[in-house]
Every structure is written in C-alpha cells, then in structure tokens.
Protein backbone atom coordinates (compact mmCIF):
# COMPACT_ATOMS: atom_id res chain seq x y z
CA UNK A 1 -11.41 -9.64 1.57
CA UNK A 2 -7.79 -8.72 2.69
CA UNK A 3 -5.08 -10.02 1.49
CA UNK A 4 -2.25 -11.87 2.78
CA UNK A 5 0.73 -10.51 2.99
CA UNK A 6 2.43 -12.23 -0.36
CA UNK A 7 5.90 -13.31 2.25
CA UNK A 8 3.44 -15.04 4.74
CA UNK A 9 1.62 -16.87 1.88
CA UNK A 10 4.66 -18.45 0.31
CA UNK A 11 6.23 -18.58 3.83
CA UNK A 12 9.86 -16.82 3.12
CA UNK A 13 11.31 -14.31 4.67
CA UNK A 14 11.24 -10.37 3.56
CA UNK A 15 15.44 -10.65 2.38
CA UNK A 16 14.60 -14.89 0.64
CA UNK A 17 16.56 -15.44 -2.58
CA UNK A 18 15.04 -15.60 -6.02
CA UNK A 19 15.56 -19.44 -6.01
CA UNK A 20 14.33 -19.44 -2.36
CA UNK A 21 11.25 -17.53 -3.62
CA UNK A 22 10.73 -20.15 -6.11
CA UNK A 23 11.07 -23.21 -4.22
CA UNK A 24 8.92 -21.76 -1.59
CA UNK A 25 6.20 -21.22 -4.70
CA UNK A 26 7.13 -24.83 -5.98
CA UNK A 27 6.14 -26.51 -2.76
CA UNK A 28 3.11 -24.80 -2.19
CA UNK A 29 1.68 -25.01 -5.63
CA UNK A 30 1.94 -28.71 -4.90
CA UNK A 31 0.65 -29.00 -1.45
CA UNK A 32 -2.41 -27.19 -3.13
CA UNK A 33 -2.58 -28.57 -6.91
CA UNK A 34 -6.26 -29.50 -7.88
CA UNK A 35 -5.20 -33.06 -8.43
CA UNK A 36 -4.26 -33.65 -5.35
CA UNK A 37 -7.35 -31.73 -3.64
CA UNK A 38 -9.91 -32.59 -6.00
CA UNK A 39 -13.29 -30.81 -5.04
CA UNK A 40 -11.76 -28.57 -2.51
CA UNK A 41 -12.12 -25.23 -2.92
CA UNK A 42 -10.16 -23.98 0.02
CA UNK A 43 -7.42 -25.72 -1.51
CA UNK A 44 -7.62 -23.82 -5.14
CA UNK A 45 -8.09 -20.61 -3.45
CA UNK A 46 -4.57 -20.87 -1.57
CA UNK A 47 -3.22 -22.35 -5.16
CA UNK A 48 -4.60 -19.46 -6.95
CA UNK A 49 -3.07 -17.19 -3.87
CA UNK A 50 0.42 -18.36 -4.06
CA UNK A 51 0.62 -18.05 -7.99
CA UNK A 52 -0.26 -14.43 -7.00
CA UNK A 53 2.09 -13.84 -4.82
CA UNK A 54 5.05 -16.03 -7.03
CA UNK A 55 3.84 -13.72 -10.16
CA UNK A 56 4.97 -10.74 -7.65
CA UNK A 57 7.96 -11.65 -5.72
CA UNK A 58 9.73 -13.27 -8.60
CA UNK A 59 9.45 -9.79 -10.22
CA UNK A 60 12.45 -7.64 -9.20
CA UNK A 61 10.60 -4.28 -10.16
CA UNK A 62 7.29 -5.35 -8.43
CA UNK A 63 8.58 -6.84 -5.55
CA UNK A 64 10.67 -3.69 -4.79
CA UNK A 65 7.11 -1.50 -5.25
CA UNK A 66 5.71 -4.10 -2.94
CA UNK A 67 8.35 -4.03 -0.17
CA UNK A 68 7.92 -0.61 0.11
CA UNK A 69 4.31 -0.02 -0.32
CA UNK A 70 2.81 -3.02 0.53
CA UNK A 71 -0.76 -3.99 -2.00
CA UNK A 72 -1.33 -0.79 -2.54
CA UNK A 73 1.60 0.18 -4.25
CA UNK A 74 1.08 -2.43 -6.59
CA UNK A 75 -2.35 -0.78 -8.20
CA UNK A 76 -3.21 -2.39 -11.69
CA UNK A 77 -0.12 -2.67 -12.47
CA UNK A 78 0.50 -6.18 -11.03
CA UNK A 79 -1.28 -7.68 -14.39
CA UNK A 80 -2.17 -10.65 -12.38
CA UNK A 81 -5.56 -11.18 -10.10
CA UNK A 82 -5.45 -15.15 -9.08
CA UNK A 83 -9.12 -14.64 -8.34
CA UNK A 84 -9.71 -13.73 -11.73
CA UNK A 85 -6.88 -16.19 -13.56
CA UNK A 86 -8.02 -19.52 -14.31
CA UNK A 87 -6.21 -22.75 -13.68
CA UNK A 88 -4.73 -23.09 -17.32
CA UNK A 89 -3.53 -19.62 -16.99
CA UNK A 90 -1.88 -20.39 -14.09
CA UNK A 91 -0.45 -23.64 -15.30
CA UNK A 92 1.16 -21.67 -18.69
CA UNK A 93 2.67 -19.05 -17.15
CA UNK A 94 4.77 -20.99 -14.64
CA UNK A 95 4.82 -24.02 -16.35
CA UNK A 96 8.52 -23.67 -17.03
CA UNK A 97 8.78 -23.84 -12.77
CA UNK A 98 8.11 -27.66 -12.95
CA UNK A 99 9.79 -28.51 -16.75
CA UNK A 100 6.34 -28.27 -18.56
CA UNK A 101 4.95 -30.84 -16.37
CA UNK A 102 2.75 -28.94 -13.88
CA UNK A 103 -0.39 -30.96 -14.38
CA UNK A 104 0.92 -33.97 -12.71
CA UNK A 105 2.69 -35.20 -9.80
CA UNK A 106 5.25 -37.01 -11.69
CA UNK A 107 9.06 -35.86 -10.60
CA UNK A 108 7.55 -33.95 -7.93
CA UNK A 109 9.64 -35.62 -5.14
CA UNK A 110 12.07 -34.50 -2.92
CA UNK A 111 13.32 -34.09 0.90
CA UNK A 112 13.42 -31.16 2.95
CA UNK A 113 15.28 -32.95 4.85
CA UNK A 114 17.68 -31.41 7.46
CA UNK A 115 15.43 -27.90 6.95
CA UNK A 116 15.11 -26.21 10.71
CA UNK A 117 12.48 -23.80 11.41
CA UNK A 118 13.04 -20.20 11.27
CA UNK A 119 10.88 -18.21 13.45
CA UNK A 120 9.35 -15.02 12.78
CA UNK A 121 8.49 -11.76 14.40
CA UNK A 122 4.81 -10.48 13.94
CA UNK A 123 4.16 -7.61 11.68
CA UNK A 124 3.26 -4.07 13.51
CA UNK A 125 0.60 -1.82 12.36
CA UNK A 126 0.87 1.83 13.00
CA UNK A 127 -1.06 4.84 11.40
CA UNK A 128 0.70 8.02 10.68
CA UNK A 129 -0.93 11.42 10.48
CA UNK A 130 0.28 13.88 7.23
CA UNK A 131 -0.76 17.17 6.32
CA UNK A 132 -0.81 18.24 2.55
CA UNK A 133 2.71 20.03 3.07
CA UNK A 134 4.49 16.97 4.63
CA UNK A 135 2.18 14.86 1.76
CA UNK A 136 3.71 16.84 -1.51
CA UNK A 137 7.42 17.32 0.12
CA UNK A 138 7.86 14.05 1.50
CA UNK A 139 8.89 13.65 5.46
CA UNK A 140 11.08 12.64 8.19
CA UNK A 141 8.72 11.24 11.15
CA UNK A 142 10.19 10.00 14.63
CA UNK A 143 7.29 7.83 16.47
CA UNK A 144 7.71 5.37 19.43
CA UNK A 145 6.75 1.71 19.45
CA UNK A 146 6.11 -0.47 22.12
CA UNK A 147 6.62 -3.65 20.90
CA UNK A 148 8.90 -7.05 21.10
CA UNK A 149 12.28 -6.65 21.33
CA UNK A 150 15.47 -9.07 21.38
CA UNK A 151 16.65 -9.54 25.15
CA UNK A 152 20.17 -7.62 26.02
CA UNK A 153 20.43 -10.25 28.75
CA UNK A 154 20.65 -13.67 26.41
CA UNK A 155 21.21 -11.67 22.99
CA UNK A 156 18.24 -12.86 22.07
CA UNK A 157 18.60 -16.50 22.44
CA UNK A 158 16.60 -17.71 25.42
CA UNK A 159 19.47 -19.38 26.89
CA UNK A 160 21.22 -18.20 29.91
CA UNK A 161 24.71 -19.17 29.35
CA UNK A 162 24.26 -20.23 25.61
CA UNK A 163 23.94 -23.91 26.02
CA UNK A 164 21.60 -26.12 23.57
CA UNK A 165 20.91 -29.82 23.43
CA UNK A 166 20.42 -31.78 20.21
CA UNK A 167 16.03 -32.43 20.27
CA UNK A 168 16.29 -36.45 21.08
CA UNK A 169 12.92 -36.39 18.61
CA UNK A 170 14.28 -35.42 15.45
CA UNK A 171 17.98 -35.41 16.24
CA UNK A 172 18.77 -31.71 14.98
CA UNK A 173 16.49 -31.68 11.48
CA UNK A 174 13.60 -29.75 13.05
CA UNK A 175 10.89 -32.59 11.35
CA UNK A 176 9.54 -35.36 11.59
CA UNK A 177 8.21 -37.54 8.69
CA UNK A 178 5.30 -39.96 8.55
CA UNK A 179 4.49 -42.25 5.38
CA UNK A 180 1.39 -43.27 5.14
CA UNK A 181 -1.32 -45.01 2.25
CA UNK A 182 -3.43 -43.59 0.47
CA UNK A 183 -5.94 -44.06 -2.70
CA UNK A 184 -3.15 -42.26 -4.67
CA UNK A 185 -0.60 -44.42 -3.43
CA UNK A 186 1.98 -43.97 -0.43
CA UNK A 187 2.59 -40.66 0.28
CA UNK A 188 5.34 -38.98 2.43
CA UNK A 189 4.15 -35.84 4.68
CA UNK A 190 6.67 -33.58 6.82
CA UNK A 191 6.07 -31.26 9.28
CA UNK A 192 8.09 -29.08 12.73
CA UNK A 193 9.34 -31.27 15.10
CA UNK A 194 6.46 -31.33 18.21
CA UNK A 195 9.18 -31.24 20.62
CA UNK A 196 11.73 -28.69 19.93
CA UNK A 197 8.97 -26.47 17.65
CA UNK A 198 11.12 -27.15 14.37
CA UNK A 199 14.16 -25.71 15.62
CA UNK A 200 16.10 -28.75 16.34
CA UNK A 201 17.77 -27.71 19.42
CA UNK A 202 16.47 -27.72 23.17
CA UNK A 203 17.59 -25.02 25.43
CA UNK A 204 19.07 -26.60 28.61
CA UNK A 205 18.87 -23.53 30.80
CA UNK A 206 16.65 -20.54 30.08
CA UNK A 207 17.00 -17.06 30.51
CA UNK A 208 15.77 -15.85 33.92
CA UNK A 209 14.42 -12.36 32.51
CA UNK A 210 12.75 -13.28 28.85
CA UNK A 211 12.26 -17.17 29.91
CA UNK A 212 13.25 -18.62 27.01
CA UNK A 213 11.45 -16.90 24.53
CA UNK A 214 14.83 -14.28 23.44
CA UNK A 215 12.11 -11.46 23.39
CA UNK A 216 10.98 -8.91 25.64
CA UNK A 217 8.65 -6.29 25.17
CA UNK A 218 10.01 -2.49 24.79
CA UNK A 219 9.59 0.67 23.89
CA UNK A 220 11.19 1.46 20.51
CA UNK A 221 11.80 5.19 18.54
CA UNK A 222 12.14 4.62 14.78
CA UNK A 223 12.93 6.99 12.21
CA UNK A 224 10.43 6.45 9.31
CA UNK A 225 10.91 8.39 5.88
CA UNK A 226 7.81 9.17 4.30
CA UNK A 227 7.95 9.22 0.48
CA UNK A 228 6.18 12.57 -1.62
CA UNK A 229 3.11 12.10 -2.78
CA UNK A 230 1.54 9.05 -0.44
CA UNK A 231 -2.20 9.34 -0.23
CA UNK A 232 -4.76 8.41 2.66
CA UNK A 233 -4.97 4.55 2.74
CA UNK A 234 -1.70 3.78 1.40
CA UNK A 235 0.37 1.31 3.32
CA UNK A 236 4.12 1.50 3.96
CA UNK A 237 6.62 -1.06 4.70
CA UNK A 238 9.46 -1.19 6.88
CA UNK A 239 11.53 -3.81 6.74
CA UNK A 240 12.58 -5.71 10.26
CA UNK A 241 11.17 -3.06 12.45
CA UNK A 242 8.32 -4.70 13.80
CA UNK A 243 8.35 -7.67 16.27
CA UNK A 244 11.54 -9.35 17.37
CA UNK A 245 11.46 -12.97 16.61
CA UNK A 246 11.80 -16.07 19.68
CA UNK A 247 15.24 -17.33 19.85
CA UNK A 248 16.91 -15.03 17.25
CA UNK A 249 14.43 -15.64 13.97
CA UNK A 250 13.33 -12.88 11.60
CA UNK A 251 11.58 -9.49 12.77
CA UNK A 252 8.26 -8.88 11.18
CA UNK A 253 7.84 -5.22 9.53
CA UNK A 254 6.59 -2.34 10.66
CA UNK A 255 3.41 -1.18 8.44
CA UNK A 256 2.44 2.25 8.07
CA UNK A 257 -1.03 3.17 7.32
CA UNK A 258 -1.11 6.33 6.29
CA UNK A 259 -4.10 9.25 7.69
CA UNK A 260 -4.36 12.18 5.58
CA UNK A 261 -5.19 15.62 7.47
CA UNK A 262 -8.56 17.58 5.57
CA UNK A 263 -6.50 21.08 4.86
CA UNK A 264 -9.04 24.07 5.31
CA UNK A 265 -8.78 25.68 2.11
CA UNK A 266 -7.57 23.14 -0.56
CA UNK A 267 -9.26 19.88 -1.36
CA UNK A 268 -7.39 16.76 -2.76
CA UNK A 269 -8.46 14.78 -6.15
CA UNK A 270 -5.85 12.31 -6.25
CA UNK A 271 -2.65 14.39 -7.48
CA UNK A 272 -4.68 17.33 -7.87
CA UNK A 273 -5.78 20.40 -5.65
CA UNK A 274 -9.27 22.03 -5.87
CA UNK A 275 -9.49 25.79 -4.42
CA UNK A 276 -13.14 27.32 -4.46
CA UNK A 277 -12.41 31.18 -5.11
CA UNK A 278 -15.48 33.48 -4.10
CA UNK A 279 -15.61 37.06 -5.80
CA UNK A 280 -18.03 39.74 -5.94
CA UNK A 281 -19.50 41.02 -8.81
CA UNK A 282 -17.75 44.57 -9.40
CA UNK A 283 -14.19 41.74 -9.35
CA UNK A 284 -15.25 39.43 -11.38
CA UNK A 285 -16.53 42.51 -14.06
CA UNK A 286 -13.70 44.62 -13.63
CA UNK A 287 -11.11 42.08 -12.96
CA UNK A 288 -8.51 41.60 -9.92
CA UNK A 289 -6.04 40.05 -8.41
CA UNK A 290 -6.74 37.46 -6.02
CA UNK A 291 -4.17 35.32 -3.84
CA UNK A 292 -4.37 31.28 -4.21
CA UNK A 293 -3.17 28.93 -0.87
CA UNK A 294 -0.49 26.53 -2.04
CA UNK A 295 0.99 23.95 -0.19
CA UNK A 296 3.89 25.93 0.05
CA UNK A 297 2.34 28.96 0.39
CA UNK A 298 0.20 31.57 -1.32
CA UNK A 299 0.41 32.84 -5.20
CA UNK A 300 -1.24 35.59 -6.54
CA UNK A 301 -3.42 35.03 -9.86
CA UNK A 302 -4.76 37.38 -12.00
CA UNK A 303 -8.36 37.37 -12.89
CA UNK A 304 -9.28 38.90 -16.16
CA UNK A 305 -12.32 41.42 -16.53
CA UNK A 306 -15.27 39.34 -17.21
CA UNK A 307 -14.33 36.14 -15.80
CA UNK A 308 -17.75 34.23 -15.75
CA UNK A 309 -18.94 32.57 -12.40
CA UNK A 310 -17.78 28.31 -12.60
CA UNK A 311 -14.88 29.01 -14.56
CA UNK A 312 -11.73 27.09 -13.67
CA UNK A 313 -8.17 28.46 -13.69
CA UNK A 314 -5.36 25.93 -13.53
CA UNK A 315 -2.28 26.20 -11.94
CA UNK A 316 0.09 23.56 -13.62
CA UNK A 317 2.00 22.07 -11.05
CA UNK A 318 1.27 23.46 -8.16
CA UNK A 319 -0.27 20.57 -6.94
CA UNK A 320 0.72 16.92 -5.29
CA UNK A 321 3.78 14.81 -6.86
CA UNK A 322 2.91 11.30 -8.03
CA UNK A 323 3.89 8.42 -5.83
CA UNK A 324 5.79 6.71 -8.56
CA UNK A 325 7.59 9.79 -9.86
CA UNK A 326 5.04 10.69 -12.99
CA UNK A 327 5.08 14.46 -12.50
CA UNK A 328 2.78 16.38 -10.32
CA UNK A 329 -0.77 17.90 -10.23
CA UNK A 330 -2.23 21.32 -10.51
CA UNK A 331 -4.17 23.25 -8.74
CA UNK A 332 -7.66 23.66 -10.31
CA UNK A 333 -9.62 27.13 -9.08
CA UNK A 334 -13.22 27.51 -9.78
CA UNK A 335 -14.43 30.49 -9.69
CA UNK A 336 -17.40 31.38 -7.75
CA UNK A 337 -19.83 34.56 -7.15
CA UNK A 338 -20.72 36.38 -3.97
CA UNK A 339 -23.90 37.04 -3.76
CA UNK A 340 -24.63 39.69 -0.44
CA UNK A 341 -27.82 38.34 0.89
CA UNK A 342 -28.17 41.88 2.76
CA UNK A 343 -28.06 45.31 0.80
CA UNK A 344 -28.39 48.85 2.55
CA UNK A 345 -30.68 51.57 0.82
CA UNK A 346 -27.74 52.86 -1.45
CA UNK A 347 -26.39 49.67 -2.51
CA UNK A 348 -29.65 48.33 -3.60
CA UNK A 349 -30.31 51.94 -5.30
CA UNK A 350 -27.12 51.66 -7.40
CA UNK A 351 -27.60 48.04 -8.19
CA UNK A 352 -30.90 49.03 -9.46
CA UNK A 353 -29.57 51.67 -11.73
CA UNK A 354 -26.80 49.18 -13.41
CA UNK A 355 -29.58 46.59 -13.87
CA UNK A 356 -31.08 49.54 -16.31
CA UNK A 357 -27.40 49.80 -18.26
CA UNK A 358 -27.64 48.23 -22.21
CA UNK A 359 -24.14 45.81 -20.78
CA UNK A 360 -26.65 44.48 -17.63
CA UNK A 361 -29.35 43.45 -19.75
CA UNK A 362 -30.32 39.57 -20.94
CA UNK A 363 -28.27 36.69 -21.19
CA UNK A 364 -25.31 34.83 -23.46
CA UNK A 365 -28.56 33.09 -24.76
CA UNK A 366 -30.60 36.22 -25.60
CA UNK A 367 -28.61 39.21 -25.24
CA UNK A 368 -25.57 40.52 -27.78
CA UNK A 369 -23.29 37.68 -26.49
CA UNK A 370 -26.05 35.21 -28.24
CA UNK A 371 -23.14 34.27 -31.39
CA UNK A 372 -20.31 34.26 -28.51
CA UNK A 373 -22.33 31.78 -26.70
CA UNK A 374 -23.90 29.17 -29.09
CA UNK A 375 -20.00 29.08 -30.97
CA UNK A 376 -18.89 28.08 -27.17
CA UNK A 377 -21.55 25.29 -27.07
CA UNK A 378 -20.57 24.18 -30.87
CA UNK A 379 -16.83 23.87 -30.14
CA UNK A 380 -17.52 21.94 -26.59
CA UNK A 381 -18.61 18.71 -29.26
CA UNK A 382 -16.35 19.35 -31.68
C-alpha cells in the first residue's frame, strides 16, 4: 500500500515548526488512541501512521532526507515501521509527548479555539527522464507545468477589491463546537466552520476572472536540480511548486518521479556499472588492449595474455555516485569469448593445426594447469 505523504497525515504544512509538528502529532494520537476507539482497527492504523510520520518529522536529519526525497529517500534508515511497532512501543517512545501519561485521557484537554483554516494546494506529480550521464553528474532540467496558479487579478485572494466580512456562524474562529454525551462522559468535538469553510471570513465581492477561488490554472516553467546519483523510482520533492492554494493558503509540492533511460552498452546494479566485453580467441591468448564506455566517455584497459573467458575486471570508480554521498561504484567488465559460428577453408585448417599444439590440449582439470586449478578452487573457501 502507498503511503501518505507524512505532512498530509499529521496535517501541517511543508515549512510547520518543531512544536507545530508536535502538537499536530499530539492531537492526532488522541483523536485515534485505542481507548477511545476500542475495536476499531481503522482507527489504530491512522494511530500507528501518525507515530510514523511524528518519529520522522520531529527528526531534523530525516525530515531534511524526506523533504527532498520523499519515502524513498528514507530507505531503512528511518528505524521505525508503525506497521511493524506495537502499541507499547509506540506509547514508550513518545511517552515524554504527553508527561508519561499517554495511556489515558486524563489532562488531555484543551481549545483550539480561535484556529482558522489554512488551505492547501494539491501536490503535482511529474516524471523526469535521465540518462546515465545526467544520472552520475547530477542535472539542471527546465520542464513546463500546467497547473494552478495564484490570480494576478485579486493576488490571489478571490476578492475583487479586497473586502471580507466577519462569517456571522462562527464570528471569525473558523469552528464550530458541539458537546455532546457519551458512555465516556461529555465530550467536546470541533470541526471548520460549514459556512465560511474554516476560514472565518466571507468574501463580499468575488473576483470576476478566478471567481473566488484566488487560483487559476497556468502554464508554469520550473527549474528543477537533479541531485547525482538518483536511481529509477526515486521520488523528488519540491517544495511549493505544485498547486496554488484557494484564497492565498499553502502550495502543494511538485514530485518528481524519476525514469531512468536503458544505456546501450552499460548496465546499472545499483551504484555499479556492468560492461559485457566480447574477445576472440587469438586476444584473449595473446593479450590486447580493448576500450571500455564510461559515462563520461571511453577508457582503454589492458587485457593480459591469457585472460580466461568470465573473468571480471573492475574499474574502481568509474561508476555511479551514491545518493547520500558514500562514494561511488565501479565498473565491473566480464569478459566474454567470440566464438565465429562460420570458418572459411583456411581458418578452420589453421585452427585444426593449433588444436594439435602440447599448449591446446586438455583442460585446468586434466591438462598441466591441473595444480594451478584445484589451488584456485581451495583458496575460493578459504
């Protein structure tokens, strides 16, 4: 299953506070405490879900990693799963959120009184194609957007000359409260204002070209600066450069899914390359030299006289750089054999007479490499 975007499950915005990030966490851990939704499993998913995404955000280093790379960036190095955590887990290591007292409800009061709705822009979703040379350099793309954008005419606000009314429902708090009773005792419940949508504020006269909403929909160029070493999958984040928010709010982000382009010679394992190198058999007796594609271009390698068929040469760091800065890969070439499948009259004649020479004949298990061979195999399990 896909997961949330950690902002949208604790309901802050991308630039909240530490303490914002915590009260957001503190509210929904008790909307969703088992106690209070006893039997519900819904419920202690979305419990386990926020703890996940507190555990994250309240962690300057991981919260950077996220920002910028979305999940993906975060690999195993989270330490946290809150589908694999249990409850008392959860409860111990942010018990010191609620004073120790995170199994109750006692002390959990408070108002949110007076707190207006902030609206938010919608995240974008764009993919961007990389070849192995922009992948291991890192690169400057330009791509265009159509998407929703403030409106030049209001600034954004929906209002044609500015003006606002107080909402007559909730008089400028953006909420309404209802108390009602329940086997647990009288409870308190908030939620937006029906009337103004949470924002407290009515617009008297609306903009004639985004009616109301402070948005219109635009084309958009942005500049997006792809990091070295990003792999196919992996999921970028731009902050505030996807959808404009209604009436001034916060602009989702802009995530990149990145599409990696199959190069023709060099295959990718993870932060390393893999080039197949084909020689013939008078090369791979005699020895040569043979030239070896690079991402940025082509090195010659020497092959020594009797290089055996599946034998890999590496090439320290010629290959990818890692994401997070932990050095680079190398390029691994294995080495294969050509075998003509066609042979004219004097080709076949003069293969037929080296067949007959003493350094043609057997096998590393049977001929005079026999020692060479069987101390290979012995040192492979020492």
């Amino acid at each position: 299953m896909t997961k949330r975007d950690y902002y949208e499950v604790l309901e802050v915005s991308k630039n909240a506070s530490a303490d914002e990030i915590k009260k957001a966490y503190r509210k929904k851990a008790i909307q969703y405490h088992p106690d209070k939704n006893p039997g519900n499993k819904e419920a202690e998913e979305k419990f386990k879900e926020a703890a996940e995404a507190y555990e994250v955000l309240s962690n300057p280093e991981k919260k950077q990693r996220y920002d910028q790379f979305g999940h993906a960036g975060l690999g195993s190095s989270s330490g946290f799963s809150g589908q694999s955590m249990n409850m008392d887990d959860i409860f111990s290591m942010f018990g010191d959120i609620f004073g120790g007292h995170f199994g109750g409800f006692g002390g959990f009061g408070g108002s949110s009184r007076g707190r207006q709705r902030v609206n938010r822009g919608q995240n974008l979703r764009v993919k961007v194609r990389l070849n192995l040379g922009e992948i291991a350099n890192g690169t400057e793309k330009k791509i265009k957007v159509k998407k929703y954008v403030s409106c030049t005419a209001c600034q954004g606000t929906g209002a044609k000359d500015g003006s606002y009314s107080t909402c007559y429902t909730c008089h400028g708090s953006g909420q309404v409260t209802r108390i009602s009773n329940t086997f647990l005792g009288q409870m308190q419940t908030t939620s937006a204002c029906p009337t103004c949508g949470g924002e407290g504020r009515i617009i008297t006269n609306k903009c004639t070209v985004c009616y109301g909403e402070g948005i219109v929909k635009a084309d958009e160029v942005i500049t997006l600066n792809i990091p070295a070493g990003v792999a196919e999958g992996m999921q970028l984040s731009v902050s505030g450069k996807g959808n404009a928010a209604r009436r001034g709010g916060i602009n989702g982000d802009l995530i990149v899914v990145v599409e990696e382009e199959e190069h023709p010679e060099l295959i990718r394992d993870e932060n390393d390359l893999i080039y197949n190198l084909f020689l013939n058999i008078p090369d791979l007796a005699l020895g040569t030299t043979a030239e070896i594609p690079t991402v940025d271009g082509k090195v010659k390698v020497k092959i020594e006289a009797g290089t055996q068929p599946e034998k890999i040469l590496r090439l320290r760091g010629k290959g990818l750089p890692d994401v997070n800065g932990y050095g680079r890969g190398d390029i691994l070439v294995r080495v294969h054999a050509w075998i003509p499948s066609r042979l004219t009259p004097d080709e076949k004649r003069l293969l037929e007479k080296l067949s007959q020479s003493p350094n043609f004949q057997g096998s590393p298990q049977t001929g005079p490499n026999k020692k060479d061979f069987f101390e290979k195999m012995k040192g492979m399990f020492e």
